[in-house]
Protein backbone atom coordinates (compact mmCIF):
# COMPACT_ATOMS: atom_id res chain seq x y z
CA UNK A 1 0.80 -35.31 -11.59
CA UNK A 2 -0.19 -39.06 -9.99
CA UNK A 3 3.37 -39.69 -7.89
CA UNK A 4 3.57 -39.13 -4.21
CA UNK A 5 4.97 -35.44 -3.79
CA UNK A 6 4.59 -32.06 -2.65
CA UNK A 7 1.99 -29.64 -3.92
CA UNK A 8 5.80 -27.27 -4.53
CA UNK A 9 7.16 -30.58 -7.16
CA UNK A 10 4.01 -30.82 -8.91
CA UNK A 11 3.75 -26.72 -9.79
CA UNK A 12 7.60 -26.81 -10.55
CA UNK A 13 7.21 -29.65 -12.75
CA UNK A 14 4.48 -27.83 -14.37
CA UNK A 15 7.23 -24.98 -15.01
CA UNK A 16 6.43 -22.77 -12.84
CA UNK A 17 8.93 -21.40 -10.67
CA UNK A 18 9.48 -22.23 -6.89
CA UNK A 19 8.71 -18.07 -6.07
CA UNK A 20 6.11 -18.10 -8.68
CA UNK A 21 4.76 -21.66 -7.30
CA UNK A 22 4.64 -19.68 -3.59
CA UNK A 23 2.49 -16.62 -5.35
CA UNK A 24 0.28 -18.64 -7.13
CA UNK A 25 -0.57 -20.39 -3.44
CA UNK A 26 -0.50 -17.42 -1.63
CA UNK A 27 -3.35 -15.90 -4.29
CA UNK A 28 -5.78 -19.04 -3.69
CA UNK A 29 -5.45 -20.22 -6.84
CA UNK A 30 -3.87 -23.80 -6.58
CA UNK A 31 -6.29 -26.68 -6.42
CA UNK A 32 -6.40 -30.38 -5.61
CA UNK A 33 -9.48 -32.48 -5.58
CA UNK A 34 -11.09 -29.63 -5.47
CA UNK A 35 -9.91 -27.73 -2.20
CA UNK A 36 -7.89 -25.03 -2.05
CA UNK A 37 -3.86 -25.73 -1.36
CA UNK A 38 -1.82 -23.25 0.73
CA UNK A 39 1.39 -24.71 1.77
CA UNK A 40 4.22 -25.29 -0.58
CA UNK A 41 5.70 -28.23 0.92
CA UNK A 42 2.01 -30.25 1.35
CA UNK A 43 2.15 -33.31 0.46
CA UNK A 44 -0.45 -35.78 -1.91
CA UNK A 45 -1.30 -39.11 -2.35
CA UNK A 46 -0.77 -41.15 -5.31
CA UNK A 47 -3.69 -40.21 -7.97
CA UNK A 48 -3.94 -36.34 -7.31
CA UNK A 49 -4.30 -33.91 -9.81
CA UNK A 50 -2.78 -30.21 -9.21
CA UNK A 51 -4.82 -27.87 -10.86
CA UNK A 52 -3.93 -23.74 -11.38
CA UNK A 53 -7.43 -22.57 -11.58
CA UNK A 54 -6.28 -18.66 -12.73
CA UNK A 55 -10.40 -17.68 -13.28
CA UNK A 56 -11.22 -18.76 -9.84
CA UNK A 57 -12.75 -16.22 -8.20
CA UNK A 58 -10.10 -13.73 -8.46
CA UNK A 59 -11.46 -10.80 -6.58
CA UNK A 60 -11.16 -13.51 -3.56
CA UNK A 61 -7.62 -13.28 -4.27
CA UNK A 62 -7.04 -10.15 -3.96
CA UNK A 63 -9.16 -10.04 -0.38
CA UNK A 64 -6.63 -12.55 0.60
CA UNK A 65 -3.73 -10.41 0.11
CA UNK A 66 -5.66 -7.94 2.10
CA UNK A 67 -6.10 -6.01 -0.93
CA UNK A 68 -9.80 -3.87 0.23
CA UNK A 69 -11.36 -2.01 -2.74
CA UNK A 70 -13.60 0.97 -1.53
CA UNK A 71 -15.18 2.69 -4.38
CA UNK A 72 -15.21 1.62 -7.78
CA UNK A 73 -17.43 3.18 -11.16
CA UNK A 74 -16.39 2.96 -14.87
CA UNK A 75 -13.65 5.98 -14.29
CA UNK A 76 -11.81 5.11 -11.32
CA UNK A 77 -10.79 2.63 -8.81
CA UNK A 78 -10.07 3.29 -4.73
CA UNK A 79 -8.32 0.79 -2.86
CA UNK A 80 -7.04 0.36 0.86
CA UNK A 81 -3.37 -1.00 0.25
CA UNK A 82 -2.14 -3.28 2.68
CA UNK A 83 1.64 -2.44 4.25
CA UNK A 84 4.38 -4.46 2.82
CA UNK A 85 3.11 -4.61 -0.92
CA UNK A 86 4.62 -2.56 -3.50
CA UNK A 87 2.43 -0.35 -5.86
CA UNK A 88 4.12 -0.88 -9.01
CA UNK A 89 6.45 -3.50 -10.08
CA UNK A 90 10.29 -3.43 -9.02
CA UNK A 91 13.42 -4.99 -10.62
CA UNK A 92 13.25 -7.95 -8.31
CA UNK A 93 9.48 -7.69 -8.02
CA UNK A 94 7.12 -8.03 -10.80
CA UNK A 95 3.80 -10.11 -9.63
CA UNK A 96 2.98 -9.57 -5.97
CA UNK A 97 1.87 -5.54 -6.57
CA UNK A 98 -1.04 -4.04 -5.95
CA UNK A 99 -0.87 -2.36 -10.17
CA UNK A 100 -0.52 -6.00 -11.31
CA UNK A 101 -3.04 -7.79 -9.17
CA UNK A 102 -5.43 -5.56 -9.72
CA UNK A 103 -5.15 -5.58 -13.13
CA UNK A 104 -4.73 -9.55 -13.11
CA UNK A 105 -8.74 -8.89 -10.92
CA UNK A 106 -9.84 -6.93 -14.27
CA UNK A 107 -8.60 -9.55 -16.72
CA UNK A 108 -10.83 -12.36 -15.03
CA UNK A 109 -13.84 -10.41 -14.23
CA UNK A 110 -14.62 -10.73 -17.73
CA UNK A 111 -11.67 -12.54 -20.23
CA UNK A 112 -12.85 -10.39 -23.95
CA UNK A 113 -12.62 -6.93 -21.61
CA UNK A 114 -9.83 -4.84 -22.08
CA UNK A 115 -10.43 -3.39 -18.69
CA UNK A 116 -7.42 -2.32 -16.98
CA UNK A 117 -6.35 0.46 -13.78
CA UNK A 118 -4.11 3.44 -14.58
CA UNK A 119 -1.45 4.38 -12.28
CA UNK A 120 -2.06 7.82 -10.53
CA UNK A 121 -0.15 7.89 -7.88
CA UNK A 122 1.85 5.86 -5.02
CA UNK A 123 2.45 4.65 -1.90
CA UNK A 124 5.94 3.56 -0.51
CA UNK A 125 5.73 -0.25 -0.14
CA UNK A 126 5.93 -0.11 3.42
CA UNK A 127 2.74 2.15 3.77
CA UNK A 128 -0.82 1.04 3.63
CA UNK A 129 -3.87 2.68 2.93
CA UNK A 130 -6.33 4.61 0.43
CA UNK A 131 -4.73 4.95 -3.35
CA UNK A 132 -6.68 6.11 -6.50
CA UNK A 133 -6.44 4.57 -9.80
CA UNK A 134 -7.82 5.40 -13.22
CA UNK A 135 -9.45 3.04 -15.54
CA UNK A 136 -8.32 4.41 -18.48
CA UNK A 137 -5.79 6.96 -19.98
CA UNK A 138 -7.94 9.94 -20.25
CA UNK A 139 -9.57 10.22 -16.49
CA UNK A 140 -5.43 9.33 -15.29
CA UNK A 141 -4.15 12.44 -17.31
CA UNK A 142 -7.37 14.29 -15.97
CA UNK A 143 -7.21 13.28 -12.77
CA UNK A 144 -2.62 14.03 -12.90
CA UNK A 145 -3.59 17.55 -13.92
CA UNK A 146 -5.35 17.90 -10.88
CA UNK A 147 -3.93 16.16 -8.36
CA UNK A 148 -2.33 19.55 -6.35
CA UNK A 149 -6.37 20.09 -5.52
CA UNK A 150 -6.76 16.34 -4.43
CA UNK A 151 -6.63 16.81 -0.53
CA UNK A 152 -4.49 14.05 1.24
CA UNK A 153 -3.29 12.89 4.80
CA UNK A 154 -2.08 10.28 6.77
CA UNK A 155 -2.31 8.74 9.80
CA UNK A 156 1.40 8.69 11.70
CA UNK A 157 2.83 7.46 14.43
CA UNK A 158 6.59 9.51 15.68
CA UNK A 159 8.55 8.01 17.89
CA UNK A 160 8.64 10.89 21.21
CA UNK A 161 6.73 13.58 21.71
CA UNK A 162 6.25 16.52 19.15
CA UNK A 163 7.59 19.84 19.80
CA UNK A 164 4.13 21.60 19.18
CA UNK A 165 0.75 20.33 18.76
CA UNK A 166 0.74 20.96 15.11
CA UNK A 167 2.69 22.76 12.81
CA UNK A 168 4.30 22.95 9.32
CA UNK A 169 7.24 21.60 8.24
CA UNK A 170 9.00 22.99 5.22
CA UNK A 171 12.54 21.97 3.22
CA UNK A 172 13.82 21.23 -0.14
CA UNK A 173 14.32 17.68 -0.87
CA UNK A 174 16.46 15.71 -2.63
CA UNK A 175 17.50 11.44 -3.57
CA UNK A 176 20.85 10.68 -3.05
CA UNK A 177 22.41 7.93 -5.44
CA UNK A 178 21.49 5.50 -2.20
CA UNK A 179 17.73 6.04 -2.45
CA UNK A 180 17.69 8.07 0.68
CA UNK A 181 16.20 11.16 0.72
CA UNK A 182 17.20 14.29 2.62
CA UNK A 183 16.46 17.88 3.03
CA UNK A 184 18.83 19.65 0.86
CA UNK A 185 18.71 23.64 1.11
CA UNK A 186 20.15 24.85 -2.55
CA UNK A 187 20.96 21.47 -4.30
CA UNK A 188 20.71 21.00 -7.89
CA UNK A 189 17.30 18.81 -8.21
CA UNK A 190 16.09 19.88 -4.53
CA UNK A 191 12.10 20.16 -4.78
CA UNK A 192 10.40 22.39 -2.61
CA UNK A 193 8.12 20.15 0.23
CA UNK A 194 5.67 21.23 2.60
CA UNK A 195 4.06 18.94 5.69
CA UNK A 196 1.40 20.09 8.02
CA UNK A 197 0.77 17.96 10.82
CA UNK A 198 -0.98 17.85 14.48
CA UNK A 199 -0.90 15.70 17.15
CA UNK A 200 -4.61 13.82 18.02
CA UNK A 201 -2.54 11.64 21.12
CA UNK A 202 0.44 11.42 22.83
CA UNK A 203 1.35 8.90 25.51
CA UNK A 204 5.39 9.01 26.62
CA UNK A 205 6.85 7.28 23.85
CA UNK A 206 4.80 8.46 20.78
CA UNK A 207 2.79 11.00 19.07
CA UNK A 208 -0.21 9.97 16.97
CA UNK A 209 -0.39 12.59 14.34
CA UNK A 210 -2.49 13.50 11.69
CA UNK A 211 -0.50 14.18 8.16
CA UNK A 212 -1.56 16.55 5.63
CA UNK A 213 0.62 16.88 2.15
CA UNK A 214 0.59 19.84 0.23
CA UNK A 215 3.36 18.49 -1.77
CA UNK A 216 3.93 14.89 -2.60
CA UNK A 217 7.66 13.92 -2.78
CA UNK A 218 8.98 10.62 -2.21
CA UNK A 219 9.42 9.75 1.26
CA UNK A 220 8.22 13.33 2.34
CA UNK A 221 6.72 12.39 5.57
CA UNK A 222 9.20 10.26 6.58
CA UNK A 223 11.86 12.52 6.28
CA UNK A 224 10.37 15.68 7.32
CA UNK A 225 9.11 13.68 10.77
CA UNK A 226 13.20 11.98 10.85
CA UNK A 227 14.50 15.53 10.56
CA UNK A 228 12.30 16.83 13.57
CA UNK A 229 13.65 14.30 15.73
CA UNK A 230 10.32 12.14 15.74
CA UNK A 231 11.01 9.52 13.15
CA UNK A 232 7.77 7.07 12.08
CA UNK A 233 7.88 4.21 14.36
CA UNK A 234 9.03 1.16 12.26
CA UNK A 235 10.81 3.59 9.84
CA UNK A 236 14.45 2.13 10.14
CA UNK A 237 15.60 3.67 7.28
CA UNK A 238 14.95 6.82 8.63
CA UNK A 239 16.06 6.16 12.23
CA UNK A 240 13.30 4.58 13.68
CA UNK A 241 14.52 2.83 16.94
CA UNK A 242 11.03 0.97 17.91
CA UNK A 243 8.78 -0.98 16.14
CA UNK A 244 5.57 -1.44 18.12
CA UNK A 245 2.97 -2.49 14.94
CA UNK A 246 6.29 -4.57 13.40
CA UNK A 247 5.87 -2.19 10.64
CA UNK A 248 6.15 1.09 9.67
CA UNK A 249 3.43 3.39 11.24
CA UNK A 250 1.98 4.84 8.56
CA UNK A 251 -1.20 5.13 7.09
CA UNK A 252 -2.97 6.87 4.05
CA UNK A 253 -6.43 7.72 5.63
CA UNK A 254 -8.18 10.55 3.72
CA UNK A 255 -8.56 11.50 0.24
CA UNK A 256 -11.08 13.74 -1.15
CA UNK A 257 -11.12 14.50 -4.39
CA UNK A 258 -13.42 15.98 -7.53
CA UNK A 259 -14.36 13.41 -9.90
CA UNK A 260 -12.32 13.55 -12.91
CA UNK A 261 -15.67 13.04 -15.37
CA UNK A 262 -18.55 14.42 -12.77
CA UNK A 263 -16.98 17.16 -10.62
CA UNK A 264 -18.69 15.51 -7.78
CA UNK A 265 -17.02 16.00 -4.25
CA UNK A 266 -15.93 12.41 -3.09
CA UNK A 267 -14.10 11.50 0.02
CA UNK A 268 -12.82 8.25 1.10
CA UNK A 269 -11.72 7.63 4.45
CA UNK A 270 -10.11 4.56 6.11
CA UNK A 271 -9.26 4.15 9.78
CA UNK A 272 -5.97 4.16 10.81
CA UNK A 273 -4.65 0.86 12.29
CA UNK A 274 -2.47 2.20 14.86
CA UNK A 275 -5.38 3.46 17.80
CA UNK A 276 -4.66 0.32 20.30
CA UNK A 277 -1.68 1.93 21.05
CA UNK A 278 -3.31 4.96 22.61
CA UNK A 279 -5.81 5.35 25.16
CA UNK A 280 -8.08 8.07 26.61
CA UNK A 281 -8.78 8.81 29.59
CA UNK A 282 -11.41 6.64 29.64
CA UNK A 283 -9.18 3.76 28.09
CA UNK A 284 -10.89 3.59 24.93
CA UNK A 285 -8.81 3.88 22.10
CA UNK A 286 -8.29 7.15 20.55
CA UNK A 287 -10.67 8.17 17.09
């Protein structure tokens, strides 16, 4: 590419695409005399190559996307998913998930490997924190079989204050043909969902709560915490009216589990990110 343009015209004319052209920047991965591009609409001097290095260093990549892998062995993967990224691939979505980057970090770590990660479970794109993967088929079915024993919470942050200081909240839920779920008492469909929570803080506007599942239905916490009145702050879909962290407030922060080829007892824990919003008495932020 030797004429005078933007880094964005010389990865088009290459054939990539302009989104694809923004992913491939936003993963570290675009090069010009040797240094690392990040802005689409950079320009170059006559006489600069554009290169798409695709083997460089892509576990840097993935740190860049705030991707944070926790544990890892030759049966399974844990990761700390950052808010805003989808788990698996959508129908406008394909590249920019955590399933396909971390697979893309497998491919280059070693190019004759057929090493891959197994989907186990999932987070809603606007959640972040701990997920487990499998690194092959048989620990994923192992570890599917099991996964009522896997113990899992969250950390949450409702919008008012809670009516109790813990407590469990039970419904049957159900997806309506708009992708919103809702408790639905009898429906065709309905699963049975259970949510134990308790509050840790509470300051006049929100309650910082601790979120256990016992069942794992899509968008459970949301809409068991909506229902109560106390919506997750950030959670517009679900009537959220505030938006302190300008995202949703919600966290995956404990998993224990058995390991599906040991039995070992493993837990992984990651902080939740919401703490400078409460303060003890002391005005340290809350643990």
């Amino acid at each position: 590419m030797k004429d005078k343009n933007s880094v964005g015209d010389c990865l088009e004319r290459m054939g990539y695409t302009r989104t694809k052209a923004r992913q491939l920047l936003k993963l570290g991965v675009v090069v010009a005399n040797g240094i690392r591009m990040e802005r689409f609409d950079q320009e170059l001097q006559k006489g600069v190559d554009v290169e798409v290095q695709k083997n460089r260093g892509y576990s840097e990549a993935v740190k860049r996307l705030g991707i944070k892998v926790m544990y890892e062995d030759d049966d399974i993967m844990v990761v700390e998913k950052p808010a805003g990224m989808l788990t698996i691939a959508s129908a406008k979505e394909k590249t920019m998930t955590l399933y396909y980057q971390l697979n893309e970090m497998m491919k280059k770590r070693n190019v004759r490997s057929r090493g891959r990660v197994f989907i186990v479970h999932r987070l809603d794109q606007d959640t972040s924190g701990l997920i487990v993967f499998a690194k092959n088929e048989e620990i994923k079915l192992r570890l599917q079989d099991r996964w009522k024993a896997v113990t899992k919470k969250y950390m949450a942050v409702a919008e008012g204050r809670m009516s109790s200081s813990e407590g469990i909240i039970t419904s049957d839920l159900k997806e309506g043909k708009s992708m919103f779920v809702r408790s639905s008492p009898g429906a065709e469909g309905a699963k049975a969902s259970v949510t134990r929570y308790k509050v840790l803080q509470e300051i006049p506007k929100y309650s910082l709560l601790e979120v256990t599942l016992e069942t794992g239905r899509k968008n459970q916490i949301r809409v068991h915490l909506s229902e109560q009145g106390n919506p997750v702050a950030g959670d517009k879909k679900y009537g959220a009216r505030t938006n302190p962290f300008k995202r949703m407030a919600l966290h995956s922060c404990y998993i224990a589990l058995k390991h599906p080829r040991s039995g070992k007892s493993m837990r992984f824990e990651s902080p939740g990110p919401f703490n400078t919003l409460f303060k003890d008495s002391r005005g340290n932020a809350a643990r």
